[in-house]
C-alpha atoms as a PDB file:
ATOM      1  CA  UNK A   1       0.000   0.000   0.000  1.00  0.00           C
ATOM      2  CA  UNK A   2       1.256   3.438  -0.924  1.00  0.00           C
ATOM      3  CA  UNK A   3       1.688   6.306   1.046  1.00  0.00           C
ATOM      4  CA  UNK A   4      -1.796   7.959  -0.926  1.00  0.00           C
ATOM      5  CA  UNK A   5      -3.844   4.626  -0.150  1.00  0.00           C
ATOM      6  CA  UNK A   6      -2.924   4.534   3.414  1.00  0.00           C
ATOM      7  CA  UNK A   7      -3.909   8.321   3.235  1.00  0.00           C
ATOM      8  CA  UNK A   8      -7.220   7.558   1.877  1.00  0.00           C
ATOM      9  CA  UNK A   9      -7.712   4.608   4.159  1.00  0.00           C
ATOM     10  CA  UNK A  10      -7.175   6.922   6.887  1.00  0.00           C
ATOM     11  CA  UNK A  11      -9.491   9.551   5.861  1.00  0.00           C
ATOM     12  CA  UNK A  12     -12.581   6.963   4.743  1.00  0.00           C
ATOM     13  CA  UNK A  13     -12.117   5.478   8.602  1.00  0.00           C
ATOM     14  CA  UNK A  14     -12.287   8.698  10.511  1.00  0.00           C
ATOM     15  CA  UNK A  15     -14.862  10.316   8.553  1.00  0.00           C
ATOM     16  CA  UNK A  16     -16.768   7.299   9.413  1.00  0.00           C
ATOM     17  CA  UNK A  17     -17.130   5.878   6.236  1.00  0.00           C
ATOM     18  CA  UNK A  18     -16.309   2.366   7.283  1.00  0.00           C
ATOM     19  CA  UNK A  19     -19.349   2.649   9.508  1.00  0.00           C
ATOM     20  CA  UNK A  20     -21.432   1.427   6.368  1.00  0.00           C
ATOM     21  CA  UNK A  21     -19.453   0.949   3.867  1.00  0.00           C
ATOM     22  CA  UNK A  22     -17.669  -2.813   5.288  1.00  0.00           C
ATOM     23  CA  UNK A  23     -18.030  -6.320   4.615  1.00  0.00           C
ATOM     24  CA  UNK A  24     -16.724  -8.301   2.182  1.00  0.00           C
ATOM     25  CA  UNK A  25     -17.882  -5.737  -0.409  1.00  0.00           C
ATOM     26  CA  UNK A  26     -17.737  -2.637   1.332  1.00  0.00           C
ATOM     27  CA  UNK A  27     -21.092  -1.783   1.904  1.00  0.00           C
ATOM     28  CA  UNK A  28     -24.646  -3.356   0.478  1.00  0.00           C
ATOM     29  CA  UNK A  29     -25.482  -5.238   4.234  1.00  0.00           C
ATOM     30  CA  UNK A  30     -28.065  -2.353   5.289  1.00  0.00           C
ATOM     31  CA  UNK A  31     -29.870   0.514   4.824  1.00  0.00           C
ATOM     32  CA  UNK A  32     -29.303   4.032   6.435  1.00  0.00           C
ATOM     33  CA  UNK A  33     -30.321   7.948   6.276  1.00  0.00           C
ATOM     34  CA  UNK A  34     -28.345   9.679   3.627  1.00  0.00           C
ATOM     35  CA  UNK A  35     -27.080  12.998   4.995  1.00  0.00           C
ATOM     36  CA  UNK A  36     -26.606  12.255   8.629  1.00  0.00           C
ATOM     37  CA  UNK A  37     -22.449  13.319   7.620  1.00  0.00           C
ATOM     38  CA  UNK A  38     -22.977  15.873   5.158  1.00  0.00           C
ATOM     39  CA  UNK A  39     -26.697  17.432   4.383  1.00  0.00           C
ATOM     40  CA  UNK A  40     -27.664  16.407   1.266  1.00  0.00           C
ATOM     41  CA  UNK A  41     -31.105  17.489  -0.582  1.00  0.00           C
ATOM     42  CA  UNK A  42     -33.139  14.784  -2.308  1.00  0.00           C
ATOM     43  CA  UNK A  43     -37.345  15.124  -2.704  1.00  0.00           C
ATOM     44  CA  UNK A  44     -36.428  11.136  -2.895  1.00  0.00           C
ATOM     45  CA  UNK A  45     -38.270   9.520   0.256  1.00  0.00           C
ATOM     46  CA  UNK A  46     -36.698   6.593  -0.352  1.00  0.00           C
ATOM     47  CA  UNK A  47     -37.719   3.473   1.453  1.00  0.00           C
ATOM     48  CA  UNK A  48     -40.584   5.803   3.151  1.00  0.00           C
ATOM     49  CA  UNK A  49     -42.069   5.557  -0.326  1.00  0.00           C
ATOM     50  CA  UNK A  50     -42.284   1.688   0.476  1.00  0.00           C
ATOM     51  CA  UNK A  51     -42.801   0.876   3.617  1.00  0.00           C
ATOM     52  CA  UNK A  52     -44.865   4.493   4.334  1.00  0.00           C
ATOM     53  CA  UNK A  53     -42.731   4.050   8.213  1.00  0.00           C
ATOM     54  CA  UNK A  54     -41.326   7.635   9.383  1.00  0.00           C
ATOM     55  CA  UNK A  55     -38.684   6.898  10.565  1.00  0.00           C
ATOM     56  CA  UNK A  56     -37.821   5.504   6.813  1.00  0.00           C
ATOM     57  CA  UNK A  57     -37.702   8.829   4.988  1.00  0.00           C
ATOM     58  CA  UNK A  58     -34.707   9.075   3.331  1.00  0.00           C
ATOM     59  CA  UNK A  59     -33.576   6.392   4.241  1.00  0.00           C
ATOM     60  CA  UNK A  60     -31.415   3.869   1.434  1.00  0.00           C
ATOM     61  CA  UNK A  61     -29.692   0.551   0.553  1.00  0.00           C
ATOM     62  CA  UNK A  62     -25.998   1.512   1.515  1.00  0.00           C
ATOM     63  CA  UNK A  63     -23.988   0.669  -2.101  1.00  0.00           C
ATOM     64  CA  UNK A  64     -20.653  -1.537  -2.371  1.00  0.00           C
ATOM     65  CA  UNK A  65     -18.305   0.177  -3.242  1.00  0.00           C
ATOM     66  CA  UNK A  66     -16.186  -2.753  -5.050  1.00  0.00           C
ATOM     67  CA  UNK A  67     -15.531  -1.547  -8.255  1.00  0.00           C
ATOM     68  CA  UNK A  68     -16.210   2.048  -7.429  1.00  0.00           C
ATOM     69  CA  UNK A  69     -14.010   3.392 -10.129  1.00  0.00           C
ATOM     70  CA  UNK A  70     -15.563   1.748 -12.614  1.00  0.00           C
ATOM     71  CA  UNK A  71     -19.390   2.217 -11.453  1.00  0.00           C
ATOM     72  CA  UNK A  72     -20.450   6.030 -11.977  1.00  0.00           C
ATOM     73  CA  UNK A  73     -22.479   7.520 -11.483  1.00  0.00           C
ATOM     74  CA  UNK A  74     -23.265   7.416  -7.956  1.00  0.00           C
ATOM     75  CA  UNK A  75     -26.097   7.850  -5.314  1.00  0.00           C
ATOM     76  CA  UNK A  76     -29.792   6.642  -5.370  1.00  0.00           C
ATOM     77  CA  UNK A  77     -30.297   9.758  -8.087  1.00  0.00           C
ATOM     78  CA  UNK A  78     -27.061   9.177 -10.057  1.00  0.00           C
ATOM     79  CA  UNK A  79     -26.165  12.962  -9.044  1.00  0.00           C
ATOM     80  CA  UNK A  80     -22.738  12.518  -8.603  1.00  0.00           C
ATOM     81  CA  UNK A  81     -20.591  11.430 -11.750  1.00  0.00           C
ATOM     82  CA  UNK A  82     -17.521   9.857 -11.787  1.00  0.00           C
ATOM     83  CA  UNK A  83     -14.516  11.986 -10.762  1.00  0.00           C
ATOM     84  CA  UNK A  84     -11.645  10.074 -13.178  1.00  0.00           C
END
């Protein structure tokens, strides 16, 4: 590992990143509220929409990230493209 991957790993641990994003493929076990780091704006309900709980609203599938490089664009609204 490289001095820039053991940077990153760093980072993606204490910014808490690891919280959801672990298992065997980094992510894809559960589902949590997106924003709860960083606000983010979405008129998506997400599993709300489903299951019609409260406590649901904007609430999603936590995505692998195996492969991330090569799987823009990214969150449940494809809002984010792919940086490289």
């Amino acid at each position: 590992m490289n001095d820039s991957e053991k940077r990153g790993l760093t980072k993606f641990v204490h910014m808490g990143c690891a919280t959801c994003h672990n298992g065997v493929v980094i992510g894809g076990n559960s589902y949590k509220k997106i924003g709860v780091v960083e606000p983010y704006e979405t008129k998506d309900m997400g599993r709300f929409e489903i299951t019609g709980i409260e406590t649901d609203k904007k609430v999603f599938k936590v995505p692998s990230l195996r492969n991330i490089t090569k799987t823009g664009p990214y969150f449940h609204d494809g809002s984010v493209g792919n940086t490289r």
